[in-house]
Structures are given as structure tokens and as C-alpha cells.
N, C-alpha and C. Protein backbone atom coordinates (compact mmCIF):
# COMPACT_ATOMS: atom_id res chain seq x y z
N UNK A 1 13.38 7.74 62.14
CA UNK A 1 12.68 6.56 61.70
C UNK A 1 11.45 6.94 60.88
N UNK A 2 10.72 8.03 61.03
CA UNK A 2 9.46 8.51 60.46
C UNK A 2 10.12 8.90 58.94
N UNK A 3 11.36 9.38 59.24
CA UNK A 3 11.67 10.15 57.82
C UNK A 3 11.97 8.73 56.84
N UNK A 4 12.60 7.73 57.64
CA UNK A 4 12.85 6.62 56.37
C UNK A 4 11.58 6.05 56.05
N UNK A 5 10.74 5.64 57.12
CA UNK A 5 9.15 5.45 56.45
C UNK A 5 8.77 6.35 55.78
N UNK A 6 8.47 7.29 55.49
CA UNK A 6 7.89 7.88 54.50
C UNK A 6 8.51 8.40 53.40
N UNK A 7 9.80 8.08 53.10
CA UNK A 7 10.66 7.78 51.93
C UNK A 7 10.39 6.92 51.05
N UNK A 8 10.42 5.75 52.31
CA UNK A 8 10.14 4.68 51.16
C UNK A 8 8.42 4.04 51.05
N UNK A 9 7.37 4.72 51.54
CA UNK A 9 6.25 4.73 51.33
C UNK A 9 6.35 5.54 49.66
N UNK A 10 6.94 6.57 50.01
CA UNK A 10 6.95 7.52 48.62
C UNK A 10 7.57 6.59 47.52
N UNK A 11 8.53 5.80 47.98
CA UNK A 11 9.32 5.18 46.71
C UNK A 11 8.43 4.26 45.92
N UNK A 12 8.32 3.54 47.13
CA UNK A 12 6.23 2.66 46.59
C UNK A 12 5.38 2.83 45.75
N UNK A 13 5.31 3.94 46.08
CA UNK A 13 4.06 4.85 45.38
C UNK A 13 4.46 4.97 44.00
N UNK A 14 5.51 5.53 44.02
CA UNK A 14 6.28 5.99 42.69
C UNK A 14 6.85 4.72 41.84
N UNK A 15 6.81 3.63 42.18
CA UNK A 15 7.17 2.05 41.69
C UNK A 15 5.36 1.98 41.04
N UNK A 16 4.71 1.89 41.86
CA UNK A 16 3.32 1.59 41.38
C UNK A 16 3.02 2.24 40.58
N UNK A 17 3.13 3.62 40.01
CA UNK A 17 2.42 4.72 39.30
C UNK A 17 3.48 4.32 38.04
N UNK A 18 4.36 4.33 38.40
CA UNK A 18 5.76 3.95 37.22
C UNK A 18 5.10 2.72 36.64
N UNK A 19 4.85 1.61 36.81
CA UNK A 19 4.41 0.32 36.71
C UNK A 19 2.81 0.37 35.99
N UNK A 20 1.96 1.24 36.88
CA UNK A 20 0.85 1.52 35.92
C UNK A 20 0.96 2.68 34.92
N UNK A 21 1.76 2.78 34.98
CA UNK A 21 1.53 3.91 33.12
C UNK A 21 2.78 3.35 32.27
N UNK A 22 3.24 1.99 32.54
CA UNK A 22 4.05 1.12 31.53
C UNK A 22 2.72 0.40 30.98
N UNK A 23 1.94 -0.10 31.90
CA UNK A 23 0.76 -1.10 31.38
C UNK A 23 0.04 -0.56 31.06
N UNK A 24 -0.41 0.75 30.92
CA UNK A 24 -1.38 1.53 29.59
C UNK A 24 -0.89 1.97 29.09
N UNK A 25 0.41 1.94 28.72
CA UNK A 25 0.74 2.23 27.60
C UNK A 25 0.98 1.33 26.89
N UNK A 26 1.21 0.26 26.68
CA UNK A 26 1.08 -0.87 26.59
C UNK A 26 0.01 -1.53 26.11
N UNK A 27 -0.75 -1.53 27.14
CA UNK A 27 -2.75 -1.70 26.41
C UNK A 27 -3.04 -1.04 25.34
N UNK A 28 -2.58 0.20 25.27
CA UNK A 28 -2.55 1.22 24.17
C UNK A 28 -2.14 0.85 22.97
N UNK A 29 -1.26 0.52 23.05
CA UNK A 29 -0.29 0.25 21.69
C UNK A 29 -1.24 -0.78 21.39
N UNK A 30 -1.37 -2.22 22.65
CA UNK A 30 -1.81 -3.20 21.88
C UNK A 30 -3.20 -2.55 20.92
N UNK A 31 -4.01 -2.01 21.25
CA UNK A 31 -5.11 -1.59 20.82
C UNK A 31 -5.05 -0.37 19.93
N UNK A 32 -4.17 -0.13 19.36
CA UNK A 32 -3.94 0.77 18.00
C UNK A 32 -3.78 -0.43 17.17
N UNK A 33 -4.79 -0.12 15.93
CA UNK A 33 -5.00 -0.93 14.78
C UNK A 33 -4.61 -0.09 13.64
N UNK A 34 -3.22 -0.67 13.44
CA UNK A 34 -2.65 -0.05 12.36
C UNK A 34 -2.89 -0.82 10.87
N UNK A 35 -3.24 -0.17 10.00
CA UNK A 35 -3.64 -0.84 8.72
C UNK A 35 -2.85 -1.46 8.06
N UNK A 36 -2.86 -2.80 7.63
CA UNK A 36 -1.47 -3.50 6.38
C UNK A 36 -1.41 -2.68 5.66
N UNK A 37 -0.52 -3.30 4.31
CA UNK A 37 -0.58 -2.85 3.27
C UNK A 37 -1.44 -2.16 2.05
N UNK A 38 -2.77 -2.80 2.35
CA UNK A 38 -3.44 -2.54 1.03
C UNK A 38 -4.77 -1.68 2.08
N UNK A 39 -5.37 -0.96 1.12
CA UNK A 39 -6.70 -0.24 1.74
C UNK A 39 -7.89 -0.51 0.71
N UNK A 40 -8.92 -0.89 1.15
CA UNK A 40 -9.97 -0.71 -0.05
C UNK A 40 -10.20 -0.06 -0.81
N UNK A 41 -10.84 0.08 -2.30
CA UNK A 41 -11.17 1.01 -2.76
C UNK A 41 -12.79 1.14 -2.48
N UNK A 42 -12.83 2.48 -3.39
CA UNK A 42 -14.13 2.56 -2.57
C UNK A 42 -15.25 2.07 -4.04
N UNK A 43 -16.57 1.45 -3.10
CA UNK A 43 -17.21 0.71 -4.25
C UNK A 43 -17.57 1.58 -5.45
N UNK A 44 -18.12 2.81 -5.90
CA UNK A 44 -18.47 3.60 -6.76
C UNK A 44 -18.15 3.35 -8.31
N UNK A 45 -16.67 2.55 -8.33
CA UNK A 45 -16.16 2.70 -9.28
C UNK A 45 -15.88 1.24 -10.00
N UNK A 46 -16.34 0.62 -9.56
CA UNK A 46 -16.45 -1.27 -9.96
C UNK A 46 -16.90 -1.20 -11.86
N UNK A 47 -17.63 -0.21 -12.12
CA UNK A 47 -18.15 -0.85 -13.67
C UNK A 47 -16.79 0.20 -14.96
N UNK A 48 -16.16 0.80 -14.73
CA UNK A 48 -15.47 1.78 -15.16
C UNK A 48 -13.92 1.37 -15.36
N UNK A 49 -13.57 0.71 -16.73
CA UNK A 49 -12.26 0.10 -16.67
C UNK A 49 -11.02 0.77 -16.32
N UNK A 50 -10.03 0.35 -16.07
CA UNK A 50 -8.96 0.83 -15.06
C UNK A 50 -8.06 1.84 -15.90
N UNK A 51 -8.41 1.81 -17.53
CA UNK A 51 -7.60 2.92 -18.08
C UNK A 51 -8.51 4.09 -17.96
N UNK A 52 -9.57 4.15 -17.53
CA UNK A 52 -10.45 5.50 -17.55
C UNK A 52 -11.05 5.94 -15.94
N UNK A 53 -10.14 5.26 -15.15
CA UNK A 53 -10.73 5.46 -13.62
C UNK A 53 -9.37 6.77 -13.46
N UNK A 54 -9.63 7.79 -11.96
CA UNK A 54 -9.03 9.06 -11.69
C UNK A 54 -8.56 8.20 -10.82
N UNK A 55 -7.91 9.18 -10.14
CA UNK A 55 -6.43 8.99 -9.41
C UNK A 55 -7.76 8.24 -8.12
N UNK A 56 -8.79 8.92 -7.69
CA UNK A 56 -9.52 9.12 -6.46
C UNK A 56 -10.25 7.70 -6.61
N UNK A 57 -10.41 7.35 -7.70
CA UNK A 57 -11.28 5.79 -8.10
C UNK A 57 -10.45 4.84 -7.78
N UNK A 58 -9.38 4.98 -7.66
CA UNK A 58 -8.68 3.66 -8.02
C UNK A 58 -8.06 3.14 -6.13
N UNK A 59 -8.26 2.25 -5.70
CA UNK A 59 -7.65 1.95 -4.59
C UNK A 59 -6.24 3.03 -4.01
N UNK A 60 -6.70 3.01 -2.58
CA UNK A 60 -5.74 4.10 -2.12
C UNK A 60 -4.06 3.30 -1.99
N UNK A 61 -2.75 4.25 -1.48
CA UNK A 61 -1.92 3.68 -1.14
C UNK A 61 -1.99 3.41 -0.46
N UNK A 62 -0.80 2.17 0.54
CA UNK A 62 -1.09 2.12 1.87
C UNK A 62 -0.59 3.25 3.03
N UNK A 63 -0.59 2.68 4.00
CA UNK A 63 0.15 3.17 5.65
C UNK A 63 1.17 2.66 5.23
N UNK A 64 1.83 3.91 5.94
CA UNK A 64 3.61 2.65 5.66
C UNK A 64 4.03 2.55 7.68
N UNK A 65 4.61 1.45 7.16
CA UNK A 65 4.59 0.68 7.97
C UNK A 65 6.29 0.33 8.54
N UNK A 66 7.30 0.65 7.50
CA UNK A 66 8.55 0.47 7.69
C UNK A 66 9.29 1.66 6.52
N UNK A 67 10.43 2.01 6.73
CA UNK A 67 11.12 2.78 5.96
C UNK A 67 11.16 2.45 4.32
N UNK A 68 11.31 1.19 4.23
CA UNK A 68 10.99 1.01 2.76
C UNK A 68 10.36 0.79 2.37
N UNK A 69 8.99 0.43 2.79
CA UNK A 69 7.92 0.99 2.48
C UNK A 69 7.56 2.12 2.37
N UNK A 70 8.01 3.27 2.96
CA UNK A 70 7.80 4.61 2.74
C UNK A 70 8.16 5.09 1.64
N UNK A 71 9.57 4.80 1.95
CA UNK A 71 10.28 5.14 0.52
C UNK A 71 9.71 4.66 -0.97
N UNK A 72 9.57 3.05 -0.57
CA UNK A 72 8.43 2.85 -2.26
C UNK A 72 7.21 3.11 -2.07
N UNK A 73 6.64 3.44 -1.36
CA UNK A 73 5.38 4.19 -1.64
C UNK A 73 5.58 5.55 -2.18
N UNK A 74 6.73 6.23 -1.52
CA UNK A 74 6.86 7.86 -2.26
C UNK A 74 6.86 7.69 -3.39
N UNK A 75 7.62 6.63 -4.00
CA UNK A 75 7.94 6.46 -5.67
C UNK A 75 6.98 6.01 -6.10
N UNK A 76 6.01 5.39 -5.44
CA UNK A 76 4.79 4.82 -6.10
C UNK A 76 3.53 5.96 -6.40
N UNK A 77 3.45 6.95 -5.44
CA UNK A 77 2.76 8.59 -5.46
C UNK A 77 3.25 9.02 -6.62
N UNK A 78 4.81 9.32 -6.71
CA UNK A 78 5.56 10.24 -7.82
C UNK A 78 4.88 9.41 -9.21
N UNK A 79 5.18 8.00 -9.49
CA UNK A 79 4.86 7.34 -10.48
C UNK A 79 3.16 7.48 -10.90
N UNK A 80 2.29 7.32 -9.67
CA UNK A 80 0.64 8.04 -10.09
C UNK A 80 0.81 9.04 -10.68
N UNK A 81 1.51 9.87 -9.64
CA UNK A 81 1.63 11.53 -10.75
C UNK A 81 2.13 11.87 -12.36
N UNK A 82 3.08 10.79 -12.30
CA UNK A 82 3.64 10.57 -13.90
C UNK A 82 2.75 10.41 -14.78
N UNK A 83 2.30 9.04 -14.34
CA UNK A 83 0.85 8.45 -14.87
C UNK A 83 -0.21 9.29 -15.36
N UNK A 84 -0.52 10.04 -14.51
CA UNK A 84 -1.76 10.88 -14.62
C UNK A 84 -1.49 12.09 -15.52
N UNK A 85 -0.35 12.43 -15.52
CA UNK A 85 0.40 13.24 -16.42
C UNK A 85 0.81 12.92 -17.99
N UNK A 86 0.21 11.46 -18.09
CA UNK A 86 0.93 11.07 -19.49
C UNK A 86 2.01 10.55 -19.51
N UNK A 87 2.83 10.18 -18.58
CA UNK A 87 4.35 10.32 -19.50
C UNK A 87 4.79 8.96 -18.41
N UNK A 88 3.94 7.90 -19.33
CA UNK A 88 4.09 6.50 -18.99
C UNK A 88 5.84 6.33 -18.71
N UNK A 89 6.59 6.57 -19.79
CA UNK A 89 8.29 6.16 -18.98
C UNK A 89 8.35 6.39 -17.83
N UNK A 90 8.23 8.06 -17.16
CA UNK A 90 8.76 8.30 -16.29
C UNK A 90 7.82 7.47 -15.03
N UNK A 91 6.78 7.14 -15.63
CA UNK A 91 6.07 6.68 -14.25
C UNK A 91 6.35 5.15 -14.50
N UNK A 92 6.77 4.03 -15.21
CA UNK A 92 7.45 2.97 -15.03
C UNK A 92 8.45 3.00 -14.12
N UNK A 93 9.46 4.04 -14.66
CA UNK A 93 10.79 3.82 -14.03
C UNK A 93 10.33 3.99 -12.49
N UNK A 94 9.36 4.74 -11.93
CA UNK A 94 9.53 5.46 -10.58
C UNK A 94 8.92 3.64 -10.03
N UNK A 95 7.85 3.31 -10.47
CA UNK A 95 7.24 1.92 -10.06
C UNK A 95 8.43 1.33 -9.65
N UNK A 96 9.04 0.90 -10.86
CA UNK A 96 10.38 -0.02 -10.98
C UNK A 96 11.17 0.41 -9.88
N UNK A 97 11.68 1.15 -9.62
CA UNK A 97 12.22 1.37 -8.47
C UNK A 97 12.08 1.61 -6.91
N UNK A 98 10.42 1.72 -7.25
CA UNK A 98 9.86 1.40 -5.79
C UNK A 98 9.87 -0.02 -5.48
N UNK A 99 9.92 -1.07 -6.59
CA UNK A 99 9.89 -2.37 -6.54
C UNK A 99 10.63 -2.73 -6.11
N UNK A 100 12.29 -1.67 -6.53
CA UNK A 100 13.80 -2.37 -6.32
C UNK A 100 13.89 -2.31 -4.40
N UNK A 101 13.11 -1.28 -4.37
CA UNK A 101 13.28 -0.87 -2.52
C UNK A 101 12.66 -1.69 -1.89
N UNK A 102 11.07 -2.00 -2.01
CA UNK A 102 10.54 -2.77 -1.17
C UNK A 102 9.36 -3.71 -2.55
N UNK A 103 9.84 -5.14 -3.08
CA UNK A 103 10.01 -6.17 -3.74
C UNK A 103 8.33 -6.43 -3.08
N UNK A 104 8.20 -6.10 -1.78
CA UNK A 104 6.83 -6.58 -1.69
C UNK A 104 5.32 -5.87 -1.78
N UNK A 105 5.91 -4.95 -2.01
CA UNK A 105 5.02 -3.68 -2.69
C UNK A 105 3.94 -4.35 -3.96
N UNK A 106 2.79 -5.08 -3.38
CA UNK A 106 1.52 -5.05 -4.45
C UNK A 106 1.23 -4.08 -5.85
N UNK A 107 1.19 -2.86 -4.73
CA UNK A 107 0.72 -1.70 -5.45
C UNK A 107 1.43 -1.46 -6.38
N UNK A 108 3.23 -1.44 -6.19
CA UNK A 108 3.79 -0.97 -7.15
C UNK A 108 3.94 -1.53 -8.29
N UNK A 109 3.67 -3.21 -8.23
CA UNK A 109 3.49 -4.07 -9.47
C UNK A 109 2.57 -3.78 -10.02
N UNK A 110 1.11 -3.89 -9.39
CA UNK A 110 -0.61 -2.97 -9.86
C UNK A 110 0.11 -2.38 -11.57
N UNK A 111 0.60 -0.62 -10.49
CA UNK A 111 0.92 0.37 -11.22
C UNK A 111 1.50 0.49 -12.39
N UNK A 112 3.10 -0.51 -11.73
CA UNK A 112 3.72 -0.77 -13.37
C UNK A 112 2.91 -1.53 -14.04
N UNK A 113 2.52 -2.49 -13.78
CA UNK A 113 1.54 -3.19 -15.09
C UNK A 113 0.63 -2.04 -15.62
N UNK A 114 -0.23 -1.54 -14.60
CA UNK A 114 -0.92 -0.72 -15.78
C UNK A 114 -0.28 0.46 -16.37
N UNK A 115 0.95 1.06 -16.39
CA UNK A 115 1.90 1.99 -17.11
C UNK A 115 2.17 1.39 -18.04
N UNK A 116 2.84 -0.25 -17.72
CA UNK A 116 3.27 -0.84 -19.03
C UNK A 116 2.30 -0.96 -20.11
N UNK A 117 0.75 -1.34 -19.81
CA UNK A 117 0.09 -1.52 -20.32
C UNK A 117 -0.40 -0.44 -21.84
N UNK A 118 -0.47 0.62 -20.88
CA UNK A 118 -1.14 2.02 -21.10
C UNK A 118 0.51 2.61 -22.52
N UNK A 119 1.73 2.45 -22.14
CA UNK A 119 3.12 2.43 -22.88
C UNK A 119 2.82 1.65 -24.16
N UNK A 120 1.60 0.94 -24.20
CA UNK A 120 1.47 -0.04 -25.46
C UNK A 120 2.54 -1.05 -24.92
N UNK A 121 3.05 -2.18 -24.34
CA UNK A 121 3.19 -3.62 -24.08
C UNK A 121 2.63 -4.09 -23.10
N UNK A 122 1.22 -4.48 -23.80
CA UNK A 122 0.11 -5.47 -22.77
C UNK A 122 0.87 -6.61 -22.88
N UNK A 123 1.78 -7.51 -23.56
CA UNK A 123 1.69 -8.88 -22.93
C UNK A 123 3.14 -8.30 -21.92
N UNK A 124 4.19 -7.35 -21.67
CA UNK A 124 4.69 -6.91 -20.75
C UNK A 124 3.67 -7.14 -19.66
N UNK A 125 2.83 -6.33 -19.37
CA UNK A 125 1.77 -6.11 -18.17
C UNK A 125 1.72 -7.43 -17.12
N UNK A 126 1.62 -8.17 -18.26
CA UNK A 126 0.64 -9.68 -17.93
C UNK A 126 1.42 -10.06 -16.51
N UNK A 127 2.55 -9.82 -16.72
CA UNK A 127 3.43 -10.37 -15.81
C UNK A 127 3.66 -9.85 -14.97
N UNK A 128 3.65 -8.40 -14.94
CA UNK A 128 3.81 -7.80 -13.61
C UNK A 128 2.31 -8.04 -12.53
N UNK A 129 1.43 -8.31 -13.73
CA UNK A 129 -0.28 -8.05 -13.39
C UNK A 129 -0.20 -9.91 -12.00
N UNK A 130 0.62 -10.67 -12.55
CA UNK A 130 0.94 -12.17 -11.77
C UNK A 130 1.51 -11.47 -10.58
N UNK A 131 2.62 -10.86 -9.98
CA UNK A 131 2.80 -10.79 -9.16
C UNK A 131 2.32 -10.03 -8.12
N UNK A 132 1.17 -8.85 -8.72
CA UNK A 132 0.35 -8.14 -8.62
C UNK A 132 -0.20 -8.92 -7.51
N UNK A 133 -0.85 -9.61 -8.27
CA UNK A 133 -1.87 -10.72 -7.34
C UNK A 133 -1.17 -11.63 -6.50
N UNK A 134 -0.05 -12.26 -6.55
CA UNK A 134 0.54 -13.07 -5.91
C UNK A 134 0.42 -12.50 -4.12
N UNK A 135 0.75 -10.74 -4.53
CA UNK A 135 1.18 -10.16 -3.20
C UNK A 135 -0.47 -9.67 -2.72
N UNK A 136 -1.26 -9.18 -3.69
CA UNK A 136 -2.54 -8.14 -3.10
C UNK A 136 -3.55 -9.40 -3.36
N UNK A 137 -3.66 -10.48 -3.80
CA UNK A 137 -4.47 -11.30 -4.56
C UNK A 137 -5.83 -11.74 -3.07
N UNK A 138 -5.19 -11.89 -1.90
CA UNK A 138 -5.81 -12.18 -0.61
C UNK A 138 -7.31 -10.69 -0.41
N UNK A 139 -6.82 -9.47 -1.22
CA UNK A 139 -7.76 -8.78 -0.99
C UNK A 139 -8.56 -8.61 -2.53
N UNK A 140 -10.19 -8.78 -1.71
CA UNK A 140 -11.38 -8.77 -3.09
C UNK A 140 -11.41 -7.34 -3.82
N UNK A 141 -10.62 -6.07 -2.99
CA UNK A 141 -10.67 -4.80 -3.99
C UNK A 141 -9.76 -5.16 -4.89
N UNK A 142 -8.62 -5.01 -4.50
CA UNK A 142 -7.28 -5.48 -5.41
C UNK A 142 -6.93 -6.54 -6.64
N UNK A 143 -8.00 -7.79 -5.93
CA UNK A 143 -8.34 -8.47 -6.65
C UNK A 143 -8.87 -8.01 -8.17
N UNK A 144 -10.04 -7.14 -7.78
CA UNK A 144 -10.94 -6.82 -8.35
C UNK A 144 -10.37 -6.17 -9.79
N UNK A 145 -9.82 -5.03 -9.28
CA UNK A 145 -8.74 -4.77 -9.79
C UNK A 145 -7.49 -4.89 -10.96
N UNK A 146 -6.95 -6.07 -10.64
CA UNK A 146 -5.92 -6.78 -11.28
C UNK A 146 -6.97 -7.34 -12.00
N UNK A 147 -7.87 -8.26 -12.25
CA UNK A 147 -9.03 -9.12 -13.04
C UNK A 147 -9.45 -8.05 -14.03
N UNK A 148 -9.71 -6.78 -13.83
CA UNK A 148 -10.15 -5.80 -14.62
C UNK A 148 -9.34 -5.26 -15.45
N UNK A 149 -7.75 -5.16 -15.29
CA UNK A 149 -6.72 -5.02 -15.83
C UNK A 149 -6.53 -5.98 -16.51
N UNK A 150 -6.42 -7.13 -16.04
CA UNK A 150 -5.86 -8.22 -16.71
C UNK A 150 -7.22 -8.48 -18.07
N UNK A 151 -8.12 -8.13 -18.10
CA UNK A 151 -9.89 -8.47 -18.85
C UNK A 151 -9.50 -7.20 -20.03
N UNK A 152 -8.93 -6.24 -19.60
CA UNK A 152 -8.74 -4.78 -20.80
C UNK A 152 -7.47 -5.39 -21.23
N UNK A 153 -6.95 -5.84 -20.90
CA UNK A 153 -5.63 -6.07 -21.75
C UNK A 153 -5.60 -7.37 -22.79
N UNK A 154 -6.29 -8.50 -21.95
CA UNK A 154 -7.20 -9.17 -22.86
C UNK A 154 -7.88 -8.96 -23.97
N UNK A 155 -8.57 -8.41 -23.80
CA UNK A 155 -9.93 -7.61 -24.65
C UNK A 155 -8.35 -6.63 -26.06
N UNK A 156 -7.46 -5.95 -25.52
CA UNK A 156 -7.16 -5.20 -26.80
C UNK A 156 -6.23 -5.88 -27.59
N UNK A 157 -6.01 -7.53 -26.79
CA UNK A 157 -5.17 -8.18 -27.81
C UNK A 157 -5.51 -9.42 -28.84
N UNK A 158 -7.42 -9.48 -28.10
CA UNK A 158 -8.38 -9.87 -29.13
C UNK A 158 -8.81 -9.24 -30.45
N UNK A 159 -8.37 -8.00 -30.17
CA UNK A 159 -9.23 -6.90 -31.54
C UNK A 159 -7.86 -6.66 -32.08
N UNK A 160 -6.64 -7.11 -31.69
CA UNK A 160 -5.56 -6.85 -32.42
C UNK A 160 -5.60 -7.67 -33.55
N UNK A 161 -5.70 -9.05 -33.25
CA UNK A 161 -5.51 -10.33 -34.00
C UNK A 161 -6.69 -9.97 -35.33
């Protein structure tokens, strides 16, 4: 009789300890603050238009958050790198296809607009620069951003005319 009491005293025990390290882990999770989509940029670089800002000026990518997001964010990295490299096609196409993966990708519209832009077709831009905002428009960096893009592209189709 002693041996089944203290079996199931032990089983008890081991229900309770099981039970409290489901609920901190749990608390845990709830209390990891994982970042959306978009990250601030950092203020330094507000007066400096968006064709002459570095890779480090310009708002970061995000956290990814789901597989296709990962995936168009990789293409959205590869496409900065294009970018920064000159060779506006290849960094459209990589945008464009981060778009085709995950459609809700801010950033990757951002990007292609300003590739398209930078490719010589600003009124191209205009439009990607709309959905730009449609998706990032809720944040004042991004905002900031797209308005500054959208103001240079403005501005070089005033001095065209």
C-alpha cells in the first residue's frame, strides 16, 4: 500500500511540473515581441534623396515571419545588391519576383519602383511607388520614404518638359 502511495504521489508531482513548464512556456512565447514587416529607418538620413542614400541609410528589411516572406525577402537582399551594383535589370527582375512570392511585400514594391525609376521609367515607378504605400503607407519611415521617391521623380519630369 505504501508503494502505490508513493507512485502516485510521484505521478502528481510529475502532472504538476509537466503542467507548469507548459504555462511558461507559454507566457514566454506570449511575451516574445516579434517585429512585423517593416523596421524603421534610422533618422540621420531624412534630408538626402533616395537616389543618393547607401544601402545602410535606407530603411532595413524585415523579420521574416513566414516562408514566403523569407524567400521574397532573399530576392529583395539579392535585388539591393543588384541595385547597388548598377545593373538596374537584374535588380527589377529579382524585386519582381519577390513580388510574385509574397504580393504583400511593401519593400519589394519600395525597391522596384526605385530600380524602375533609377532604369530611366519614372512614370513606370509611379505605380509601383501606389502600392508601395498602400502596403507600408501605415508607417511614418516608409512613408517618408515613398513621398521622397515619389517628390525626385516628380522633380525630373518637371525639368524634362
Amino acid at each position: 500500500m505504501r508503494r502505490n502511495d508513493h507512485r502516485r504521489i510521484c505521478n502528481i508531482i510529475l502532472k504538476w511540473f509537466l503542467m507548469l513548464v507548459v504555462a511558461m512556456t507559454m507566457v514566454h512565447c506570449a511575451k516574445v515581441s516579434r517585429p512585423g514587416h517593416k523596421r524603421l529607418p534610422s533618422e540621420e538620413r531624412k534630408d538626402i534623396p533616395p537616389s543618393e542614400r547607401s544601402e545602410e541609410q535606407l530603411p532595413t528589411t524585415p523579420d521574416a515571419s513566414t516562408p514566403r516572406r523569407v524567400a521574397s525577402q532573399q530576392l529583395v537582399d539579392k535585388g539591393i545588391a543588384s541595385l547597388d551594383a548598377g545593373n538596374t535589370a537584374a535588380a527589377m527582375e529579382s524585386f519582381q519576383e519577390a513580388i510574385n512570392i509574397d504580393a504583400t511585400n511593401g519593400i519589394a514594391y519600395y525597391y522596384l519602383a526605385r530600380s524602375t525609376y533609377e532604369g530611366g521609367q519614372g512614370s513606370s515607378a509611379l505605380g509601383f511607388l501606389d502600392q508601395a504605400e498602400a502596403l507600408l503607407g501605415d508607417d511614418p519611415a516608409w512613408l517618408e520614404e515613398i513621398v521622397a521617391l515619389r517628390d525626385e521623380i516628380a522633380g525630373e519630369g518637371e525639368s524634362l518638359e
